[in-house]
Protein backbone atom coordinates (compact mmCIF):
# COMPACT_ATOMS: atom_id res chain seq x y z
CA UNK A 1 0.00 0.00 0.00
CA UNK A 2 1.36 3.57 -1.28
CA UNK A 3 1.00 6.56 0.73
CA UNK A 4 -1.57 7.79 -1.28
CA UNK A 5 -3.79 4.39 -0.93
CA UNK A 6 -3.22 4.96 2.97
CA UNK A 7 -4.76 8.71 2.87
CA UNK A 8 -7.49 7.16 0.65
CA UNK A 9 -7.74 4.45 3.34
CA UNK A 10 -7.68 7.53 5.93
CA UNK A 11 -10.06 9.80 4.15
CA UNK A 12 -12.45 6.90 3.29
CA UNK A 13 -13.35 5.66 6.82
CA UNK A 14 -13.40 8.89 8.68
CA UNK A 15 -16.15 10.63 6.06
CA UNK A 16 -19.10 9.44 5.72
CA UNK A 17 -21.83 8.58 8.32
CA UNK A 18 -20.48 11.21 10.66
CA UNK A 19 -20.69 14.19 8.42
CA UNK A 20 -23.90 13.53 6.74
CA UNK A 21 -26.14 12.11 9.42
CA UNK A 22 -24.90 13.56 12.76
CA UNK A 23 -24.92 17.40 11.72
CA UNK A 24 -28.89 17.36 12.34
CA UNK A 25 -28.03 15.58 15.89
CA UNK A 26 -25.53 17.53 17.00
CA UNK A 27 -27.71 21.21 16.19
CA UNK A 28 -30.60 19.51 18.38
CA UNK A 29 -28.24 19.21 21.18
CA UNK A 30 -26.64 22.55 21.32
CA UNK A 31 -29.18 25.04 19.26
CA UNK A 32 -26.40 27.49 18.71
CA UNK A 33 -24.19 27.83 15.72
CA UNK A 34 -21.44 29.34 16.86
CA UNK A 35 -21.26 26.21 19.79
CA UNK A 36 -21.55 23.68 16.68
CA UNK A 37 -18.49 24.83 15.51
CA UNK A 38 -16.54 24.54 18.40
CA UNK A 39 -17.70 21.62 19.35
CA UNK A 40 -16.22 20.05 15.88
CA UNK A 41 -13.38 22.24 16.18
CA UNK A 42 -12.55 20.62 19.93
CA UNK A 43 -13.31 17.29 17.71
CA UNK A 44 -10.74 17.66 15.26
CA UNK A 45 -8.35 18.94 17.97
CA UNK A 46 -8.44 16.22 19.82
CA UNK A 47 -7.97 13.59 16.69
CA UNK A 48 -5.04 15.58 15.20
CA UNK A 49 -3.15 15.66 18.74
CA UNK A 50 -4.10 11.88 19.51
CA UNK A 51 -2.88 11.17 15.98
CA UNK A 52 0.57 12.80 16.49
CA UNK A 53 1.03 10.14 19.12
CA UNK A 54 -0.03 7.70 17.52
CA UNK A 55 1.86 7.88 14.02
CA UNK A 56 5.06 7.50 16.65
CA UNK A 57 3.96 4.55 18.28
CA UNK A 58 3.22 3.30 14.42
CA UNK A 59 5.94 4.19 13.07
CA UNK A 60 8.33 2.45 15.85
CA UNK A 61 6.13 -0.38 15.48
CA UNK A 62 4.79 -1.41 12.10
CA UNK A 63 3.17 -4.45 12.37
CA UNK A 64 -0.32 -5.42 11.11
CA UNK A 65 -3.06 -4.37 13.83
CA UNK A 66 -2.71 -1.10 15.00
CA UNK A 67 -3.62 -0.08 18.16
CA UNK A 68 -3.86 -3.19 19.77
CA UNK A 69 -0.32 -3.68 19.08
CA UNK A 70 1.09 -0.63 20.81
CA UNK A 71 -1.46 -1.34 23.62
CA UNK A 72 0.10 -4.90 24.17
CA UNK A 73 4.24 -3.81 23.32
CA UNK A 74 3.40 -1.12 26.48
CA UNK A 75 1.26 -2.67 28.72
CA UNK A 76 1.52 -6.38 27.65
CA UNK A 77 -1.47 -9.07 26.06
CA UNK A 78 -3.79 -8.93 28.71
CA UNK A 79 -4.31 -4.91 27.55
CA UNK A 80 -3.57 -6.05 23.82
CA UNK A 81 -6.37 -8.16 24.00
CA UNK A 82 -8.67 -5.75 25.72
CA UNK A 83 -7.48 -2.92 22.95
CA UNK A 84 -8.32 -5.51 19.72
CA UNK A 85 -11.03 -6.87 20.89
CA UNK A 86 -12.86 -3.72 22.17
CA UNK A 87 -12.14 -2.87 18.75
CA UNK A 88 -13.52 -6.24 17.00
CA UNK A 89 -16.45 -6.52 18.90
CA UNK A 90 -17.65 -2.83 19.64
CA UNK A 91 -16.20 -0.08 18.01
CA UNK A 92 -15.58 -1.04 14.45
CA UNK A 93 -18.42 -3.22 14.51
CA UNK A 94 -20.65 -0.80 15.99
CA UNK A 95 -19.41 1.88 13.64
CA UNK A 96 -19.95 -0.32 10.69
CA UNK A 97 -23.59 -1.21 11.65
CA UNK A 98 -24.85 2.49 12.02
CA UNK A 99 -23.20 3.13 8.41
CA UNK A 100 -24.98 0.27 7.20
CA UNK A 101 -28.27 1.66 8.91
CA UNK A 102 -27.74 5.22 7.36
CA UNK A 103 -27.11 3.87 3.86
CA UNK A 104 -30.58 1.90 4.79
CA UNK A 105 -32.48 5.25 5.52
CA UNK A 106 -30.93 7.23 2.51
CA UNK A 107 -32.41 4.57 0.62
CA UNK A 108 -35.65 5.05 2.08
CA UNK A 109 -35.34 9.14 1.23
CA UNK A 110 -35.38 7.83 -2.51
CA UNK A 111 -37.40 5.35 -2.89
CA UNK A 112 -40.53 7.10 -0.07
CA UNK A 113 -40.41 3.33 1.52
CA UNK A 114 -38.53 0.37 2.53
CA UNK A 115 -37.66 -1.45 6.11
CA UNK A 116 -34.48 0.05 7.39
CA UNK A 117 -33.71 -3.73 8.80
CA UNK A 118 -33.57 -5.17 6.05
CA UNK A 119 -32.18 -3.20 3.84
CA UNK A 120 -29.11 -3.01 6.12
CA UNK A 121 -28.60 -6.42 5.98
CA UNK A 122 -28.62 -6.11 1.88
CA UNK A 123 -25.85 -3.69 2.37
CA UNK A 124 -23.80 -5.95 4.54
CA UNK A 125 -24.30 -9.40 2.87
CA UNK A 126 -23.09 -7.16 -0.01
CA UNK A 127 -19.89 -5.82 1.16
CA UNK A 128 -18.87 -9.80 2.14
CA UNK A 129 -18.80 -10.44 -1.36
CA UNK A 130 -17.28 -7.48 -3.19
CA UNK A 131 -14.48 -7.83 -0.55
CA UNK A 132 -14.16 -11.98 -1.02
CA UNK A 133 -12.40 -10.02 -3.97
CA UNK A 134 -8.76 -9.21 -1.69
CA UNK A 135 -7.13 -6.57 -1.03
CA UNK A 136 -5.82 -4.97 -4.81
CA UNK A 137 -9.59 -4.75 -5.53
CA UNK A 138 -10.84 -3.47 -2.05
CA UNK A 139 -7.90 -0.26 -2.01
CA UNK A 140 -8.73 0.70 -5.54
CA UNK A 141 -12.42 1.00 -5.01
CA UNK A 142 -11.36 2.46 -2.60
CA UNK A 143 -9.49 5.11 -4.42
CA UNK A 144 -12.16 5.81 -6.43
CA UNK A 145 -14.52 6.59 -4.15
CA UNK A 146 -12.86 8.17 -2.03
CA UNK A 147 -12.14 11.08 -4.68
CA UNK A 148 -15.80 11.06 -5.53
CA UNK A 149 -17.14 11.70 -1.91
CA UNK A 150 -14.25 14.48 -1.06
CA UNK A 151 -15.70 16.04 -5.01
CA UNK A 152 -19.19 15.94 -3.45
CA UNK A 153 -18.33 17.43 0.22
CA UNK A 154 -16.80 20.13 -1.41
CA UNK A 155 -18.80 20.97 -4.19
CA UNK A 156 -21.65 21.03 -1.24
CA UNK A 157 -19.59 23.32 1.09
CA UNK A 158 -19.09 25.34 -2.17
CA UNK A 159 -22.86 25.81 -3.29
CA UNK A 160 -23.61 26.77 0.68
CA UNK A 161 -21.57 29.21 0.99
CA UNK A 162 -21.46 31.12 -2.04
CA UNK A 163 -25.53 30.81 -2.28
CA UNK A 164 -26.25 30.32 1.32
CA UNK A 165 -27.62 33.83 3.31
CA UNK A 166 -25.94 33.55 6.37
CA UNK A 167 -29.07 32.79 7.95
CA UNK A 168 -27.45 30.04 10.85
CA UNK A 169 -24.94 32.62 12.22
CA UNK A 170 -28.22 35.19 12.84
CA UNK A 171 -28.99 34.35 17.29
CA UNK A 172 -32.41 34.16 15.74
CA UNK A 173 -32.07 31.34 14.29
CA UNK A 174 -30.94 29.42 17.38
CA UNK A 175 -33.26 27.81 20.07
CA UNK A 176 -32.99 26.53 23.80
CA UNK A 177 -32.38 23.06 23.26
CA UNK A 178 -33.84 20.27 26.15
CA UNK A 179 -30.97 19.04 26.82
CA UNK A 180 -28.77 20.82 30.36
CA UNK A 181 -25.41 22.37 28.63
CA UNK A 182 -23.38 19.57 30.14
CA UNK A 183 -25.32 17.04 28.88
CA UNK A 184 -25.94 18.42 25.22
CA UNK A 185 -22.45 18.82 24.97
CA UNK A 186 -21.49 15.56 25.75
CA UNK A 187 -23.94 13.78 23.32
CA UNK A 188 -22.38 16.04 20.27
CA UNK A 189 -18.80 15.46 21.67
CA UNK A 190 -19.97 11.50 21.32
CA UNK A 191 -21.35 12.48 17.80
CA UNK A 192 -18.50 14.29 16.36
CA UNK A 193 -16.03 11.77 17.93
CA UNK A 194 -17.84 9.55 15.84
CA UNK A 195 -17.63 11.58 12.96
CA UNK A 196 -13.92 11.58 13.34
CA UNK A 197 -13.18 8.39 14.05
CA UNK A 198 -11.08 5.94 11.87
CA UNK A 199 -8.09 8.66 11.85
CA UNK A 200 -5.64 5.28 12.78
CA UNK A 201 -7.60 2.54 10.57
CA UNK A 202 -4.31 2.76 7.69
CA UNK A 203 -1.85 1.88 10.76
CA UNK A 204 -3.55 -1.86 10.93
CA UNK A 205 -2.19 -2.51 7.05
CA UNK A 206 1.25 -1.57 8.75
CA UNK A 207 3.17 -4.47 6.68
CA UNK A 208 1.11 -3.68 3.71
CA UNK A 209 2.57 -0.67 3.09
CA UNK A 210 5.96 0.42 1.53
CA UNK A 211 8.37 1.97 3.72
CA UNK A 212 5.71 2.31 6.74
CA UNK A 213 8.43 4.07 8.85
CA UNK A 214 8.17 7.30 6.82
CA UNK A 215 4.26 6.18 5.05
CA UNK A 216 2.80 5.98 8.19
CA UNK A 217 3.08 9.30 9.77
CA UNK A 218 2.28 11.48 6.30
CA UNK A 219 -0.75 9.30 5.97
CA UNK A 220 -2.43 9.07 9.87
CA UNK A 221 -1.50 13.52 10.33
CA UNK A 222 -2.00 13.97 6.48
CA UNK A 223 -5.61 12.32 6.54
CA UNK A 224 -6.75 13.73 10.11
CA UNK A 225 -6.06 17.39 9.21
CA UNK A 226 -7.76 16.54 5.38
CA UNK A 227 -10.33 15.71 7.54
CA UNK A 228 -10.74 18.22 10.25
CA UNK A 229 -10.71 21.18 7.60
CA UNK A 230 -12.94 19.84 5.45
CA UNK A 231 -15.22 18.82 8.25
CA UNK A 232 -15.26 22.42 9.56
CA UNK A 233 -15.92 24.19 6.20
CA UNK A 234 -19.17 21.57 5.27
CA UNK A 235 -20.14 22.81 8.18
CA UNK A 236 -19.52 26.81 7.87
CA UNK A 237 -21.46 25.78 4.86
CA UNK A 238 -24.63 24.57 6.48
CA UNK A 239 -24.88 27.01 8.55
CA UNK A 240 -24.60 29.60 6.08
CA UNK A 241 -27.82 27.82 4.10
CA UNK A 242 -29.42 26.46 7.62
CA UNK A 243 -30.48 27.60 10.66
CA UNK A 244 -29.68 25.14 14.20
CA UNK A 245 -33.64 25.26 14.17
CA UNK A 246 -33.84 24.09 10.35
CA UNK A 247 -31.10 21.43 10.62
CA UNK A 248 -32.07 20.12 14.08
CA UNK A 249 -33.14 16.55 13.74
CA UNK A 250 -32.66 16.54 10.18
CA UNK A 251 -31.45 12.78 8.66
CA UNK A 252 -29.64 14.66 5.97
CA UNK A 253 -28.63 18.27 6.50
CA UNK A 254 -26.39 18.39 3.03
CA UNK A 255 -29.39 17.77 1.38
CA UNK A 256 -31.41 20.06 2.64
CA UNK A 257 -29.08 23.03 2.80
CA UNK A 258 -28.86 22.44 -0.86
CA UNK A 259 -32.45 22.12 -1.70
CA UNK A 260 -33.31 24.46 -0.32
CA UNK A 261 -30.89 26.72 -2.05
CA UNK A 262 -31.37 24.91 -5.60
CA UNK A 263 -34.30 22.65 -5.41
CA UNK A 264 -35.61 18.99 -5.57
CA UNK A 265 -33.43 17.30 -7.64
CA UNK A 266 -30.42 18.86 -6.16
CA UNK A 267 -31.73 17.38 -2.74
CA UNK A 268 -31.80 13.94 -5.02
CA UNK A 269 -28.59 14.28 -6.21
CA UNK A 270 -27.39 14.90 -2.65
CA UNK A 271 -28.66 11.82 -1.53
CA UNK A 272 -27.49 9.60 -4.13
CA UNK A 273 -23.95 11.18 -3.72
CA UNK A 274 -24.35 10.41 0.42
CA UNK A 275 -25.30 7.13 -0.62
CA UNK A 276 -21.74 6.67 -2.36
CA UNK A 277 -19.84 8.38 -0.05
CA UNK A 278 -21.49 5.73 2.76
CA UNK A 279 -20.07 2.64 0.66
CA UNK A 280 -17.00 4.12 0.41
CA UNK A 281 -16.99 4.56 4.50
CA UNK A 282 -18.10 1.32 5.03
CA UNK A 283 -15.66 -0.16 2.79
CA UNK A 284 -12.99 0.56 5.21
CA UNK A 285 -14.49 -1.58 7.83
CA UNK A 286 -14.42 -4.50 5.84
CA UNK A 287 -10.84 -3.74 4.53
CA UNK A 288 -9.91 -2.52 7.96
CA UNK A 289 -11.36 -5.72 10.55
CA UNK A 290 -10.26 -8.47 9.10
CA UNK A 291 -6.61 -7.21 9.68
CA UNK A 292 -7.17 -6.90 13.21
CA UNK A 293 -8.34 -10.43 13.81
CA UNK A 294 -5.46 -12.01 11.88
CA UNK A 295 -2.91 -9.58 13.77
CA UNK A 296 -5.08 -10.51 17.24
CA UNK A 297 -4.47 -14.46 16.15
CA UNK A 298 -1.08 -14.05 14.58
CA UNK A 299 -0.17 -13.24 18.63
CA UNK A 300 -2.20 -16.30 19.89
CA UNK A 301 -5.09 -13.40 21.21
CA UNK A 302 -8.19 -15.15 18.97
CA UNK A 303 -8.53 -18.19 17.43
CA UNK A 304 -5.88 -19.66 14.82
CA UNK A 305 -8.93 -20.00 12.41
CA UNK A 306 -8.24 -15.80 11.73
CA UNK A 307 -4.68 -17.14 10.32
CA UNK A 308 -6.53 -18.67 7.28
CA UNK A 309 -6.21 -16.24 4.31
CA UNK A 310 -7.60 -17.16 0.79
CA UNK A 311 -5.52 -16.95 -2.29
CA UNK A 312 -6.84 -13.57 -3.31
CA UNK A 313 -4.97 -12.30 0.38
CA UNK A 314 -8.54 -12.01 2.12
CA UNK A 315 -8.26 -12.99 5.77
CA UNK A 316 -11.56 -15.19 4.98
CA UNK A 317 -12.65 -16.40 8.19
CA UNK A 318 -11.88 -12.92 10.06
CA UNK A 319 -14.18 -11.03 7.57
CA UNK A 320 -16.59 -13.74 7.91
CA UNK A 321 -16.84 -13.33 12.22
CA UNK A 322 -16.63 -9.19 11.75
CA UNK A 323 -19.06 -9.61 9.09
CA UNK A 324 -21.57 -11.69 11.53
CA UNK A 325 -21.20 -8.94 14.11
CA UNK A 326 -21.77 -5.78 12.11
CA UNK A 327 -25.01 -7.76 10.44
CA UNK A 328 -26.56 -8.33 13.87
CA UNK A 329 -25.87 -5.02 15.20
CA UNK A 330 -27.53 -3.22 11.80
CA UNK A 331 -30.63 -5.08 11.90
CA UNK A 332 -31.46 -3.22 15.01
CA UNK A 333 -31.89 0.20 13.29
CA UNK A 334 -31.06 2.31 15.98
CA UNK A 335 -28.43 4.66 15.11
CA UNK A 336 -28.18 7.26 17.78
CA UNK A 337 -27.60 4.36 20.35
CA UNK A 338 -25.09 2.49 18.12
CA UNK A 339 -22.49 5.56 18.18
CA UNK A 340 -23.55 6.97 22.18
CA UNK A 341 -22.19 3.47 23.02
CA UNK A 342 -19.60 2.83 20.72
CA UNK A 343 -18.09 6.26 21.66
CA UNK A 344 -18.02 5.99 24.92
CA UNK A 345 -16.01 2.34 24.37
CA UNK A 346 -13.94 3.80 21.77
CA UNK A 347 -13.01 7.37 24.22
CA UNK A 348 -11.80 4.51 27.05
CA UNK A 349 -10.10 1.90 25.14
CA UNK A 350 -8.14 4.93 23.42
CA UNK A 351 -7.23 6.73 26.36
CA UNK A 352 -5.63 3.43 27.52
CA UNK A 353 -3.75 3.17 24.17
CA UNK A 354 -2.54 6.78 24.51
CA UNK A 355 -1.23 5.81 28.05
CA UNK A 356 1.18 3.33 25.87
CA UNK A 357 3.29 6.07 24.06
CA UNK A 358 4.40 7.25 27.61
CA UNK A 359 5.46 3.74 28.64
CA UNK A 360 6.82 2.96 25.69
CA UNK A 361 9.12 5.85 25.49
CA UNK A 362 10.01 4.73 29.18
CA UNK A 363 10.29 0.85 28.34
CA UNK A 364 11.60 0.58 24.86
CA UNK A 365 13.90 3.68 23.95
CA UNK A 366 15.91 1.64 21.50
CA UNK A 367 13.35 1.13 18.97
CA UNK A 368 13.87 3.39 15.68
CA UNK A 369 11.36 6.09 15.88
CA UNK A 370 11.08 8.00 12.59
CA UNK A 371 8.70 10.58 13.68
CA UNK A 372 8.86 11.90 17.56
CA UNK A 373 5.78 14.05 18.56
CA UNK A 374 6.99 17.92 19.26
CA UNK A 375 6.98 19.49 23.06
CA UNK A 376 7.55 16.48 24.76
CA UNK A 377 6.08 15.67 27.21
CA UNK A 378 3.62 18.75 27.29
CA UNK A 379 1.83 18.21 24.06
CA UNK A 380 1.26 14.18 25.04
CA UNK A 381 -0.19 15.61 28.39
CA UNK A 382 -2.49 17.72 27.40
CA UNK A 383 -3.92 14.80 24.63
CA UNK A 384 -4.19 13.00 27.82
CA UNK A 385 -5.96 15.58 29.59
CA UNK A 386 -8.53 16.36 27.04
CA UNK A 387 -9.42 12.34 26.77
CA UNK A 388 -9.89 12.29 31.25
CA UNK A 389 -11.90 15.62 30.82
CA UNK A 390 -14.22 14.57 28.03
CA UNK A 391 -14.62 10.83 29.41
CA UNK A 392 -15.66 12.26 32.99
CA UNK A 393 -18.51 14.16 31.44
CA UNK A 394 -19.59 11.52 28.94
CA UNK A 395 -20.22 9.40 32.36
CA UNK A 396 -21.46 11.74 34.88
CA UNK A 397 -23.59 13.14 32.27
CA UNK A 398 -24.79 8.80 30.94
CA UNK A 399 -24.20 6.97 33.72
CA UNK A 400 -26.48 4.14 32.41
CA UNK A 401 -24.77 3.80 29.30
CA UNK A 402 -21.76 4.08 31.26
CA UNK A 403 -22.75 0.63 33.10
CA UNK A 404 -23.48 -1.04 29.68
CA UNK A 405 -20.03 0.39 28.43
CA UNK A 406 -18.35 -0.69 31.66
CA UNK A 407 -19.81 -3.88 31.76
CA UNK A 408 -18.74 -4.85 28.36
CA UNK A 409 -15.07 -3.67 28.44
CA UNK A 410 -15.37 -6.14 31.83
CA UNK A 411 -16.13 -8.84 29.76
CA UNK A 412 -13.52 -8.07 27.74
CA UNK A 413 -11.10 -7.66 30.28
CA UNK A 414 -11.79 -11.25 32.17
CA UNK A 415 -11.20 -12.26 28.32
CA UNK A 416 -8.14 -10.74 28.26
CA UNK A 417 -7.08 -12.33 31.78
CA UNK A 418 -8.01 -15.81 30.91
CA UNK A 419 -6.69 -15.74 27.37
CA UNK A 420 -3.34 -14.71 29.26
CA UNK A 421 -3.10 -17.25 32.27
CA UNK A 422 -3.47 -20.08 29.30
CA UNK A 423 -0.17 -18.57 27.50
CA UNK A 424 -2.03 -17.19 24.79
CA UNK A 425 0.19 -13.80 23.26
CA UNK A 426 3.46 -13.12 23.15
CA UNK A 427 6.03 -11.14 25.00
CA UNK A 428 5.59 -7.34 24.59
């Protein structure tokens, strides 16, 4: 993989879902547009420091797995297990079910009918097969759509702003939302976390990629701050066609800013194009989660089946297991709850894999390290900081989603523990 299939890689799983479907969310929860903005800017923040840690930790170690390997190299395979599987069985699964569900409802826009269930199942029994296909055919669809969906965003942000009135940035146009401050800002943090997330996904193709000592690094920061500008101009863009009142709730906000600056069929057209940019997102969880199951079984953390991988280099029985997941979490429809919990997972699990840079700068100073994050150790600390701060609201503000969260990564954990005491994994 070339460092321009990585950004693509990048690119592709981070937009999609997030940018079209949570914008209407997030204005419901805050009513203000000048708060939406931050609130994505604090978003984009937070992924481009965590990412400067990261591409170190990536780049010092680039093996096939990604975080779960930097997890388990600085805390050892109990935390390894608890970082890949957190990831196999929540977070990317979770994330790939709520695309599959928004792909299901843009349908629905289109066609006036349809069973969101069902359709999402289409979608994922779907994706199995084009991706039965390996890897050379998965990375150049994903290439290709990947350019269409960053043509679309910014042909939308384009039309809003030039045609747009302004009318979102008038304090008219804002409302008292029901949720308490706290609380409203913790649900969008959740949302645009969500939005963001995937920043890392090229790091688990690690020894698919030429020279990932120097690839790695210019594709995680490359693709996170692609991301974070373009995510903050769509959104300048909305506001400047839509007020928080107009886009609150709203399934689609792209589509509506630009209907209702050029019509009906441009609303069609935006849907069709969210449509594509949706496959292309959930693409990368199918290219992305398979990897992690063969790197999790490679180090004797899940079952040797995950080892198996067919002659067109598809980790078969890996994308058949993530595969089984995402299709029984997508037949529940319920979007909003799919990313509240996932987040919350994803926020922990993260913070624990951020802990790893500063133990592994501690524990393993002799390993090459092609890129070294600036200001250490102040810049690393305040990453950390921001992840305590916005993980202490999320579960003061959701404490019963907090037990659900809890209980799972629990589960996990005793996984973990077990998996260990038998001798599964290998020596950090």
């Amino acid at each position: 993989m070339r460092v321009r299939d990585g950004l693509a890689v990048t690119v592709g799983i981070v937009i999609g879902a997030g940018i079209l479907r949570t914008p209407g969310l997030i204005a419901s929860y805050l009513g203000n547009a000048w708060a939406i903005l931050a609130v994505w800017l604090l978003g984009g923040v937070v992924a481009g420091l965590s990412t400067f840690l990261l591409a170190e930790m990536a780049a010092a170690l680039p093996r096939a797995g990604g975080k779960y390997v930097y997890a388990q190299e600085a805390f050892g395979p109990v935390a390894g297990f608890v970082a890949g599987w957190s990831e196999l069985l929540v977070t990317r699964a979770f994330s790939g079910a709520a695309k599959a569900v928004v792909i299901a409802e843009y349908v629905i826009l289109l066609a006036g009918e349809g069973s969101v269930r069902i359709l999402a199942a289409v979608v994922i029994v779907g994706f199995v097969l084009v991706h039965l296909g390996g890897i050379k055919f998965g990375t150049r669809f994903q290439n290709i759509t990947t350019v269409i969906k960053v043509g679309v965003l910014a042909a939308i942000a384009a039309a809003g702003i030039w045609a747009g009135d302004r009318s979102g940035f008038d304090p008219a146009g804002g409302f008292e939302p029901e949720y308490g401050a706290l609380l409203g800002f913790a649900l969008a943090y959740q949302a645009v976390a969500f939005a963001y997330y995937g920043w890392e996904d090229a790091a688990k193709m690690a020894e698919e990629t030429s020279d990932p000592g120097r690839a790695l690094p210019r594709i995680l920061i490359g693709g996170a701050a692609a991301v974070a500008v373009l995510y903050l101009v769509v959104n300048v863009a909305f506001l400047a066609a839509l007020t928080p009142a107009e886009m609150a709730g709203s399934e689609l906000v792209a589509a509506d800013a630009i209907q209702g600056v050029f019509g009906d069929a441009a609303g069609v057209a935006v849907t069709v194009a969210g449509i594509l940019i949706l496959v292309s997102s959930l693409n990368v969880n199918f290219l992305g989660m398979p990897r992690v199951a063969y790197g999790l079984a490679r180090d004797g953390l899940a079952p040797k089946k995950f080892l198996e991988v067919s002659p067109k280099g598809t980790p078969a029985p890996a994308l058949y297991f993530i595969s089984v997941l995402i299709f029984g979490l997508a037949v529940t429809g319920a979007f909003e709850w799919l990313i509240r919990f996932m987040m919350l997972v994803a926020i922990t699990v993260d913070l624990m894999v951020l802990l790893g840079f500063f133990a592994l700068r501690r524990s393993r100073p002799e390993l090459e390290r092609p890129l070294r994050v600036p200001l250490h150790p102040w810049l690393p600390a305040l990453t950390i900081l921001l992840y305590v701060l916005v993980l202490a609201v999320v579960v003061g503000t959701q404490p019963g989603l907090a037990l659900g969260a809890g209980g799972m990564l629990l589960a996990i954990l005793v996984g973990g523990v077990v998996t260990a005491g038998r001798g599964g994994g290998v020596e950090g």
